[in-house]
N, C-alpha and C. Protein backbone atom coordinates (compact mmCIF):
# COMPACT_ATOMS: atom_id res chain seq x y z
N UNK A 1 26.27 -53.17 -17.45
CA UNK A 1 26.28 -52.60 -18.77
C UNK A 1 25.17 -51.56 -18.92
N UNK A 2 24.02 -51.82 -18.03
CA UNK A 2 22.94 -50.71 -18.46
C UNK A 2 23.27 -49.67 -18.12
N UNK A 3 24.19 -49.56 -16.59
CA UNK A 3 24.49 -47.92 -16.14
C UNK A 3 25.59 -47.06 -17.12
N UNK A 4 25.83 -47.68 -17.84
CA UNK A 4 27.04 -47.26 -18.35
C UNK A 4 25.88 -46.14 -19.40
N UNK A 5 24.94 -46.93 -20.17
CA UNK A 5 24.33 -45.79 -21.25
C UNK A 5 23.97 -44.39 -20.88
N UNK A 6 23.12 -44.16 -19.73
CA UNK A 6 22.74 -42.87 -18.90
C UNK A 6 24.15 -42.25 -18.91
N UNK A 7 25.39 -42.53 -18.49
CA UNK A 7 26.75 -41.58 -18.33
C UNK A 7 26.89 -41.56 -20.05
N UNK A 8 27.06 -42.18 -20.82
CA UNK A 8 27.39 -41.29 -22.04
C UNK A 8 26.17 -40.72 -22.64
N UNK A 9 24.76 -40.67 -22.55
CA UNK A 9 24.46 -39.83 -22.84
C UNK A 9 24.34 -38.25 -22.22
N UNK A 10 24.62 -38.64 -20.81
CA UNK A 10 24.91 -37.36 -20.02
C UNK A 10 26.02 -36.08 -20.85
N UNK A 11 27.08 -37.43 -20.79
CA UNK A 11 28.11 -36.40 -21.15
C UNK A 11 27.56 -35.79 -22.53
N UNK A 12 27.40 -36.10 -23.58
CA UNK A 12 27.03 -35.76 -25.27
C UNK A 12 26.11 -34.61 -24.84
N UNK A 13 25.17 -34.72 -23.92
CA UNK A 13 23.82 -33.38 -24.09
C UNK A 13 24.73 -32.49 -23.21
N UNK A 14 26.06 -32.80 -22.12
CA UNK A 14 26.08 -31.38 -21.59
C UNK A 14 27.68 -30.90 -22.07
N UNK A 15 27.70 -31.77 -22.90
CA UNK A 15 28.80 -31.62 -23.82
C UNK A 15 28.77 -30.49 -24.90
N UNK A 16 27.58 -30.62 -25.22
CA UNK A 16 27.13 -29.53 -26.40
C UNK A 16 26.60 -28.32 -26.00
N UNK A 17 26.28 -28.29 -25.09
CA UNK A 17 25.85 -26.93 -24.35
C UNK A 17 26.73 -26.01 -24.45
N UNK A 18 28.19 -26.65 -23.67
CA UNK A 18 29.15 -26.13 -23.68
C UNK A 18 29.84 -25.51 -25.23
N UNK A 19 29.50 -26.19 -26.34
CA UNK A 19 29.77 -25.59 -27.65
C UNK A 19 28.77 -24.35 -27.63
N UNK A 20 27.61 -24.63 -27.18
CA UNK A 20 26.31 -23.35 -27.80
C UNK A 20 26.74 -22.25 -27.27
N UNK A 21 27.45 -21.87 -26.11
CA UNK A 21 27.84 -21.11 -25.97
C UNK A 21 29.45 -19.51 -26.46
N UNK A 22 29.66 -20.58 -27.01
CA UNK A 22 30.99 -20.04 -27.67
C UNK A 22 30.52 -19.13 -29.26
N UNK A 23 31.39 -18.48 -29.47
CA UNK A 23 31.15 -17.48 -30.51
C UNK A 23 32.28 -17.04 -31.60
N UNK A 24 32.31 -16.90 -32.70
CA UNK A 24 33.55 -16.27 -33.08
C UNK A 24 33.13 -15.60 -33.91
N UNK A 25 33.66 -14.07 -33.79
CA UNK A 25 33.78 -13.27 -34.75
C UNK A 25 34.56 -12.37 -35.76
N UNK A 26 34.74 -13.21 -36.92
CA UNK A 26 35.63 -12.79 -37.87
C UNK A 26 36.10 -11.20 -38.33
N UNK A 27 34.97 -10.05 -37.82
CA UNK A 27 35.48 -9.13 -37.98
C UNK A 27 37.04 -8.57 -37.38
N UNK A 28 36.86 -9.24 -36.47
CA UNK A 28 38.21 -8.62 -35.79
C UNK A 28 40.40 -9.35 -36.78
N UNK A 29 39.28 -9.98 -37.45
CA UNK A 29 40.48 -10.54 -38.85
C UNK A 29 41.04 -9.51 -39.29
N UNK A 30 42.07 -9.46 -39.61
CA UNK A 30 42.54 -8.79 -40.27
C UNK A 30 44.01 -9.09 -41.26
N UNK A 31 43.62 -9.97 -42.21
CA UNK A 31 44.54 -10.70 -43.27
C UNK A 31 45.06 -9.47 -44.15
N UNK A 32 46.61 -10.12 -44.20
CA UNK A 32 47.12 -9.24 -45.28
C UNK A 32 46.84 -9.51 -46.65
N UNK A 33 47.25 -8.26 -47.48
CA UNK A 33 46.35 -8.22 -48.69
C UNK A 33 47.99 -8.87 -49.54
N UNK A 34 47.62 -9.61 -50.47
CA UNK A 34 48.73 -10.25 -51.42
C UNK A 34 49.11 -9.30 -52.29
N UNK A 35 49.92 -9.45 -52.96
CA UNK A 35 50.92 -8.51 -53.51
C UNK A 35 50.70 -8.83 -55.07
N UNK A 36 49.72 -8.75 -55.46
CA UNK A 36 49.04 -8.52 -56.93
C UNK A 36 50.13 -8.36 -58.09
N UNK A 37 50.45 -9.04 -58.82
CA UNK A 37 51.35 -8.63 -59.93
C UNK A 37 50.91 -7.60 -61.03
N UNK A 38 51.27 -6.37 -61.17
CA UNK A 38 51.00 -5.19 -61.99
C UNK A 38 51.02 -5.50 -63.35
N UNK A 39 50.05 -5.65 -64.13
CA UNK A 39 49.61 -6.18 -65.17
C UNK A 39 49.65 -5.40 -66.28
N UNK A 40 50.44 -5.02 -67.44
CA UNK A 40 50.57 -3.68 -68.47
C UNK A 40 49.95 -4.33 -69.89
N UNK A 41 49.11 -3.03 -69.89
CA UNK A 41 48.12 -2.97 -71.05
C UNK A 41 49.28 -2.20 -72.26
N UNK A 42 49.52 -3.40 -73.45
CA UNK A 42 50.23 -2.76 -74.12
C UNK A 42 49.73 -1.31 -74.94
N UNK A 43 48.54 -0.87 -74.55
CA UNK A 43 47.29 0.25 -75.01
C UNK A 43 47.32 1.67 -74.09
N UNK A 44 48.12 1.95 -73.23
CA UNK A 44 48.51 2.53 -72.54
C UNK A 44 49.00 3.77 -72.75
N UNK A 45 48.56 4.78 -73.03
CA UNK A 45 48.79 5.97 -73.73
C UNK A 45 49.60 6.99 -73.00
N UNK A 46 48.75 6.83 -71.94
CA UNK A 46 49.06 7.85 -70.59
C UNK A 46 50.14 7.55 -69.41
N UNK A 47 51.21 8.74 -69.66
CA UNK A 47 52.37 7.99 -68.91
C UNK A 47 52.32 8.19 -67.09
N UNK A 48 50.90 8.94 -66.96
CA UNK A 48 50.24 8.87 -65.53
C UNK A 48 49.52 7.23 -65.25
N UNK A 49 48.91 6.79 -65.87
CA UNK A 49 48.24 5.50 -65.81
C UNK A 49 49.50 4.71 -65.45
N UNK A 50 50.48 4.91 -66.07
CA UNK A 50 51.81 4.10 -66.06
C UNK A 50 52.74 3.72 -64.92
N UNK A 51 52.73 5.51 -64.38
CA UNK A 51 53.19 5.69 -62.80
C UNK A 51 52.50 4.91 -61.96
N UNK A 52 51.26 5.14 -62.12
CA UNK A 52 50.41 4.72 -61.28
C UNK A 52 50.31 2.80 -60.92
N UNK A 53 50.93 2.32 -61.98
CA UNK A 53 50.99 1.00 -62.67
C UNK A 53 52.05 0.31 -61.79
N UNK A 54 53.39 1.20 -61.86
CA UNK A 54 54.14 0.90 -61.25
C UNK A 54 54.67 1.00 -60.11
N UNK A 55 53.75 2.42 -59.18
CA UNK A 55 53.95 2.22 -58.36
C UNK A 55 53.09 1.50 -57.54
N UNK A 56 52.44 0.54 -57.73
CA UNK A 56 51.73 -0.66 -57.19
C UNK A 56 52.52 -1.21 -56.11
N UNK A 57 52.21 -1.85 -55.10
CA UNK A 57 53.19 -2.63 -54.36
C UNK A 57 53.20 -4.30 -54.81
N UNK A 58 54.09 -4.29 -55.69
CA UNK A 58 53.81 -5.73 -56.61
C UNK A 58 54.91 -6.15 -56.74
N UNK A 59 55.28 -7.31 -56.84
CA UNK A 59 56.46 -8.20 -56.55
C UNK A 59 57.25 -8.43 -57.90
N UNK A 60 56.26 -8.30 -59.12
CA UNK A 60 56.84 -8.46 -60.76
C UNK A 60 55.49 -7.74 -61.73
N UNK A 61 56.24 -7.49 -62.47
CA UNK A 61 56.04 -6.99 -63.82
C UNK A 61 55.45 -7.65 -64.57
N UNK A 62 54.19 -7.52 -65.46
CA UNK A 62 53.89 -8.59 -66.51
C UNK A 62 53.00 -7.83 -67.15
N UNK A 63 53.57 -8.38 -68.83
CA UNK A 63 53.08 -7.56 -70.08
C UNK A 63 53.03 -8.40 -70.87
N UNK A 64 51.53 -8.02 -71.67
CA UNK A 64 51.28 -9.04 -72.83
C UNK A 64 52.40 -8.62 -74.15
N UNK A 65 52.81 -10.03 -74.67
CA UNK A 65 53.83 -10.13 -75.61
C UNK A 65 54.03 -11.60 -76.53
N UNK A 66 55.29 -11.96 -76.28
CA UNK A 66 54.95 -13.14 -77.34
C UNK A 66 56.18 -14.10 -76.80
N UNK A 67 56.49 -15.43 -77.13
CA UNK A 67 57.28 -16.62 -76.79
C UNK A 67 57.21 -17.61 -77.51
N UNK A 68 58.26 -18.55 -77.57
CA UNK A 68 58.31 -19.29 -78.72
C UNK A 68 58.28 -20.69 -77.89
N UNK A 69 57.29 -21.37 -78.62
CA UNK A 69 56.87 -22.80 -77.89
C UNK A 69 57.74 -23.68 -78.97
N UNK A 70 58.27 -24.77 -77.94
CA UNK A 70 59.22 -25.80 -79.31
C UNK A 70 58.89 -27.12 -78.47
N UNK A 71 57.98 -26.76 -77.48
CA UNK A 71 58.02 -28.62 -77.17
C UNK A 71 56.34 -28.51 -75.72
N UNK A 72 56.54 -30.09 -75.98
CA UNK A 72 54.94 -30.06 -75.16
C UNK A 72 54.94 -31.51 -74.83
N UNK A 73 54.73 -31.90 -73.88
CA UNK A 73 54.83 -32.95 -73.39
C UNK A 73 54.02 -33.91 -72.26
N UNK A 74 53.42 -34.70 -72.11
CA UNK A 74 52.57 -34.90 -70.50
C UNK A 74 53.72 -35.25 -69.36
N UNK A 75 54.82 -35.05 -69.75
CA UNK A 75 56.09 -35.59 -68.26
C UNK A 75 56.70 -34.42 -68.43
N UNK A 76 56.68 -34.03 -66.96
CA UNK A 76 57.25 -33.00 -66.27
C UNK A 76 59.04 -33.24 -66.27
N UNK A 77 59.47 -34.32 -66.38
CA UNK A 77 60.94 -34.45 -66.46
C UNK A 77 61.51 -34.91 -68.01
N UNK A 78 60.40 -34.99 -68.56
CA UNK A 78 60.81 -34.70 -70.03
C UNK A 78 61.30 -32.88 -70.41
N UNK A 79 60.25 -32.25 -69.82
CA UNK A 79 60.38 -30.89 -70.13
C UNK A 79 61.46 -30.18 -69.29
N UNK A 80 61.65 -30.60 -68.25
CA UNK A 80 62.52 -30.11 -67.23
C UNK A 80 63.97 -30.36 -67.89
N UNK A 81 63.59 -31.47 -68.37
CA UNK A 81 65.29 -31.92 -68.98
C UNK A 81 65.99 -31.43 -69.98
N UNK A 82 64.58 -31.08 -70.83
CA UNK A 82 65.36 -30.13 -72.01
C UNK A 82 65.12 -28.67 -71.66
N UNK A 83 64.42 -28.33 -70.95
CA UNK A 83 65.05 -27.07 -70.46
C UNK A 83 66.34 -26.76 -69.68
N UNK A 84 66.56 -27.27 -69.44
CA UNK A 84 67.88 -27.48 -68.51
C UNK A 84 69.33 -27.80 -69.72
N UNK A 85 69.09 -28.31 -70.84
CA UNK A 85 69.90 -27.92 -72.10
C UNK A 85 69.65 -26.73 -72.45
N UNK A 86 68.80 -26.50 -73.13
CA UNK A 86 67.80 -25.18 -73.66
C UNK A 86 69.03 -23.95 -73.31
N UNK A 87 68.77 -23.89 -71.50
CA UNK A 87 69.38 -23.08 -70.99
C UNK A 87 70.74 -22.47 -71.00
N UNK A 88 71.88 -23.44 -72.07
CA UNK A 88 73.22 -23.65 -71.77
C UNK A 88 73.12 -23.21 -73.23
N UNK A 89 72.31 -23.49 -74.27
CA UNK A 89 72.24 -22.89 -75.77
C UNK A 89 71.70 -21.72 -75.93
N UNK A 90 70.43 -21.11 -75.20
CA UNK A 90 69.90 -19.92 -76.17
C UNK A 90 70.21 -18.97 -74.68
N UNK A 91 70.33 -17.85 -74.84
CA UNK A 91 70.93 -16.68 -73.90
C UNK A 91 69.62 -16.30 -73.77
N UNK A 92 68.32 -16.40 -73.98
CA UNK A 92 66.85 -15.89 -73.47
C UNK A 92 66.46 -16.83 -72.44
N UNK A 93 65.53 -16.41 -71.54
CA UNK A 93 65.01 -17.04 -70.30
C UNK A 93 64.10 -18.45 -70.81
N UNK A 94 64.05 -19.70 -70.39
CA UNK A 94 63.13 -20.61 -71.10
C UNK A 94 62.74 -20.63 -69.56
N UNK A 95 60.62 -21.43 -70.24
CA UNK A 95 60.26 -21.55 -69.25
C UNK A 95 59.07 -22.65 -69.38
N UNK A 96 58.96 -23.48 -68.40
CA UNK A 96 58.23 -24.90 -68.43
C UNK A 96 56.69 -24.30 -68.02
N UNK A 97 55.72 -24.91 -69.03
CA UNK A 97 54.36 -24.13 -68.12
C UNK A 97 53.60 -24.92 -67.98
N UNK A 98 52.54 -25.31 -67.52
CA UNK A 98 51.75 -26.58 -67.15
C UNK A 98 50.54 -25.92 -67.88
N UNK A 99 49.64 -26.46 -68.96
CA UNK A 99 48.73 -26.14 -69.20
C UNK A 99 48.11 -27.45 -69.26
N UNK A 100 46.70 -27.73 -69.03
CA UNK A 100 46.41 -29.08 -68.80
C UNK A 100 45.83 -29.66 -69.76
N UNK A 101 46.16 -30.89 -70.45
CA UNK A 101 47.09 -31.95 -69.89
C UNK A 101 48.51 -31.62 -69.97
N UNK A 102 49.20 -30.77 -70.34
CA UNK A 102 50.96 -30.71 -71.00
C UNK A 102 51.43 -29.97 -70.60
N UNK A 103 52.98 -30.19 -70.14
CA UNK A 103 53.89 -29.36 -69.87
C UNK A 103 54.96 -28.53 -71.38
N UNK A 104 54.26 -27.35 -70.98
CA UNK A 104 55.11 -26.76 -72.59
C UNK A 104 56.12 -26.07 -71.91
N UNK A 105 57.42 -26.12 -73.29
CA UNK A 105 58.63 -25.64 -73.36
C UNK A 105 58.94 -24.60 -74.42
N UNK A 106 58.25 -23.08 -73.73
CA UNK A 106 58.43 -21.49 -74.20
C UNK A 106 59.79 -21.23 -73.74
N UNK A 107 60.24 -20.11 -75.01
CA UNK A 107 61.63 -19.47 -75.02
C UNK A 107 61.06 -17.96 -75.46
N UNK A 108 61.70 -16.85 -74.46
CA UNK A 108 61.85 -15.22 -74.94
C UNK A 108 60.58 -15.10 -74.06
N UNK A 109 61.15 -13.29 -74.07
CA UNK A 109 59.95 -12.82 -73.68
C UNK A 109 60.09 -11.49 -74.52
N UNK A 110 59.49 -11.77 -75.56
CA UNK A 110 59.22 -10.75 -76.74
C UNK A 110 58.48 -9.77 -76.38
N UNK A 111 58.91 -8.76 -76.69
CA UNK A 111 58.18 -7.58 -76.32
C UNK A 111 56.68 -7.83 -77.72
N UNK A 112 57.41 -7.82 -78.81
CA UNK A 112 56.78 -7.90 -80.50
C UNK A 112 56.68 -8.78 -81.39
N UNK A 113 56.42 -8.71 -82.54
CA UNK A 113 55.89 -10.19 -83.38
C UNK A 113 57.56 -10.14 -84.17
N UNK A 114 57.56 -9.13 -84.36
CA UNK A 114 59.11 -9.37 -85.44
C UNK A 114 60.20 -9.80 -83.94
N UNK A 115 60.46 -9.23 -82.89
CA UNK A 115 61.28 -9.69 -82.08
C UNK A 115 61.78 -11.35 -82.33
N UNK A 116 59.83 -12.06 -81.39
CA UNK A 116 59.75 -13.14 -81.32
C UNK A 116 59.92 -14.13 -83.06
N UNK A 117 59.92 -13.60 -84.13
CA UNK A 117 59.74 -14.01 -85.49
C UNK A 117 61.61 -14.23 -85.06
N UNK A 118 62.41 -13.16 -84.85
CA UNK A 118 63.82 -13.33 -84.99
C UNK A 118 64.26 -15.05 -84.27
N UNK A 119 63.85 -14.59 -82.99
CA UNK A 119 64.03 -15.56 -81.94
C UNK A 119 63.38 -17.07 -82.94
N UNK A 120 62.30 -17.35 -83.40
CA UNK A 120 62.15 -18.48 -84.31
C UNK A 120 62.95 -18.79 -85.31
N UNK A 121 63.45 -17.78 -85.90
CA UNK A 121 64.55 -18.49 -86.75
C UNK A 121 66.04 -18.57 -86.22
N UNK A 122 65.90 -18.22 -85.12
CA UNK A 122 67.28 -19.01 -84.71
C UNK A 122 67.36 -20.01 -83.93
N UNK A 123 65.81 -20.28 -83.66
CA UNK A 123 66.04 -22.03 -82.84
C UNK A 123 65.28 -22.56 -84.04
N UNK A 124 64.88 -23.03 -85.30
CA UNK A 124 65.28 -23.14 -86.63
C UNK A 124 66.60 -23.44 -87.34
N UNK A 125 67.57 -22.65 -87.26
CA UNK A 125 68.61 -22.90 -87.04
C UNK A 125 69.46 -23.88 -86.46
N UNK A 126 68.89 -23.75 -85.22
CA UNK A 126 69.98 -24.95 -84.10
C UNK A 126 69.25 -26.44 -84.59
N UNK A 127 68.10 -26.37 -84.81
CA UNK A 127 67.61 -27.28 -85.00
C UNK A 127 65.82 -27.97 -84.44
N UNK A 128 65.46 -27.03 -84.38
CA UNK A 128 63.77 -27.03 -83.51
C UNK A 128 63.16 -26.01 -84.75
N UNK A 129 62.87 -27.08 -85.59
CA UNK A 129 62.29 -27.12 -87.28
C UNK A 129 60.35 -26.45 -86.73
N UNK A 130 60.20 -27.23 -86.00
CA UNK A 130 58.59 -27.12 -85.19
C UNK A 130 58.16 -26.46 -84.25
N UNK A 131 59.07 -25.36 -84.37
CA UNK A 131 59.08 -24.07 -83.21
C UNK A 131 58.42 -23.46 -83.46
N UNK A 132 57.20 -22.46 -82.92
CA UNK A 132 56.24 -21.63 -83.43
C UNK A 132 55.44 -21.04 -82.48
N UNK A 133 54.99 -19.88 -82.43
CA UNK A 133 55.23 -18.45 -81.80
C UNK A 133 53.88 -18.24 -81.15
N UNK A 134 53.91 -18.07 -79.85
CA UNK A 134 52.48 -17.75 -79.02
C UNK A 134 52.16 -16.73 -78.56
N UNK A 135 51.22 -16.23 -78.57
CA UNK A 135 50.81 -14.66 -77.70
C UNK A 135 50.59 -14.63 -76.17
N UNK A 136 51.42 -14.65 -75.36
CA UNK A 136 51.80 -14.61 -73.70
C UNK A 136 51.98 -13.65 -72.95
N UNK A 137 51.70 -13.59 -71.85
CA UNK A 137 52.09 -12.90 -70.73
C UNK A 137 53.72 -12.64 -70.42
N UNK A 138 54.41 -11.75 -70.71
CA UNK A 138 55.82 -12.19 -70.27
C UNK A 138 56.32 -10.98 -69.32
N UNK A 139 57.38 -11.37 -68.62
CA UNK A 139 58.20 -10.29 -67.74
C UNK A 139 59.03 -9.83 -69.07
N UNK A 140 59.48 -8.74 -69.20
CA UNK A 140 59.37 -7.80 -69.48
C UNK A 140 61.25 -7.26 -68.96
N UNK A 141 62.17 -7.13 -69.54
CA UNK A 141 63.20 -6.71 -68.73
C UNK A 141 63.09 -5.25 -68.03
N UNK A 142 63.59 -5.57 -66.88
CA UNK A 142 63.45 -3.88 -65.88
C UNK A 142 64.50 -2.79 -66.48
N UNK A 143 64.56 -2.05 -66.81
CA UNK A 143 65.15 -1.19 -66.58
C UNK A 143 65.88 -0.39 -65.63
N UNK A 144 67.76 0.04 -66.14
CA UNK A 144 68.25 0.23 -65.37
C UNK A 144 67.96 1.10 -64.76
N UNK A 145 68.15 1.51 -63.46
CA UNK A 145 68.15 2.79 -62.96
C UNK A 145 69.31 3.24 -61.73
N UNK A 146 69.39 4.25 -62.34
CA UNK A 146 70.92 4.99 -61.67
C UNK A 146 70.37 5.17 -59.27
């Protein structure tokens, strides 16, 4: 049993040597850059700033606007479930968002306050009495182009 200690400490000290020697250098990295979503300032005067906006290499569109929150919940298959009705009643995009602790259930992507005001009184209407209107990030519909 005693010869055995001298061989593992052998190996451990010339074990590590062998690490001291090695090197790595990260310059030679070269990671691709992510594809940033183009972000529109509804303040935007200049229809050069705009070009410039869009021709970003960016995967979506997103502009501050407005959406109508009608539900909030801590279960993810509570919200999932009535979005998944939601979807078969109102012809606007609904969308589940996780803010923490709750999963909320937003409808529209309002460009404006009277837009999103319309959109509240017609899920009012159907029956979502406690529907009421948030200031959001939304996509924005694209425009056609020939």
């Amino acid at each position: 049993m005693n010869w055995i200690f001298p061989f593992i400490l052998l190996g451990i000290l010339t074990g590590q040597d062998s690490l001291k020697s090695e090197t790595f250098d990260a310059s030679g990295l070269n990671p691709p850059q992510p594809n940033w979503p183009a972000v529109m300032d509804p303040l935007i005067q200049n229809t050069t700033d705009l070009d410039k906006a869009l021709g970003l290499d960016s995967t979506q569109l997103i502009r501050e606007g407005f959406r109508v929150q009608i539900f909030a919940s801590g279960q993810k298959e509570r919200a999932d479930s009535l979005k998944m009705i939601l979807e078969n009643i109102v012809e606007e995009p609904v969308y589940v968002t996780f803010e923490v602790p709750l999963y909320k259930l937003r409808i529209g992507n309002c460009i404006n306050r009277k837009e999103a005001e319309r959109l509240q009184a017609r899920l009012n209407e159907i029956g979502y009495k406690n529907a009421w209107i948030i200031r959001s990030r939304i996509e924005p519909q694209k425009p056609f182009r020939y």
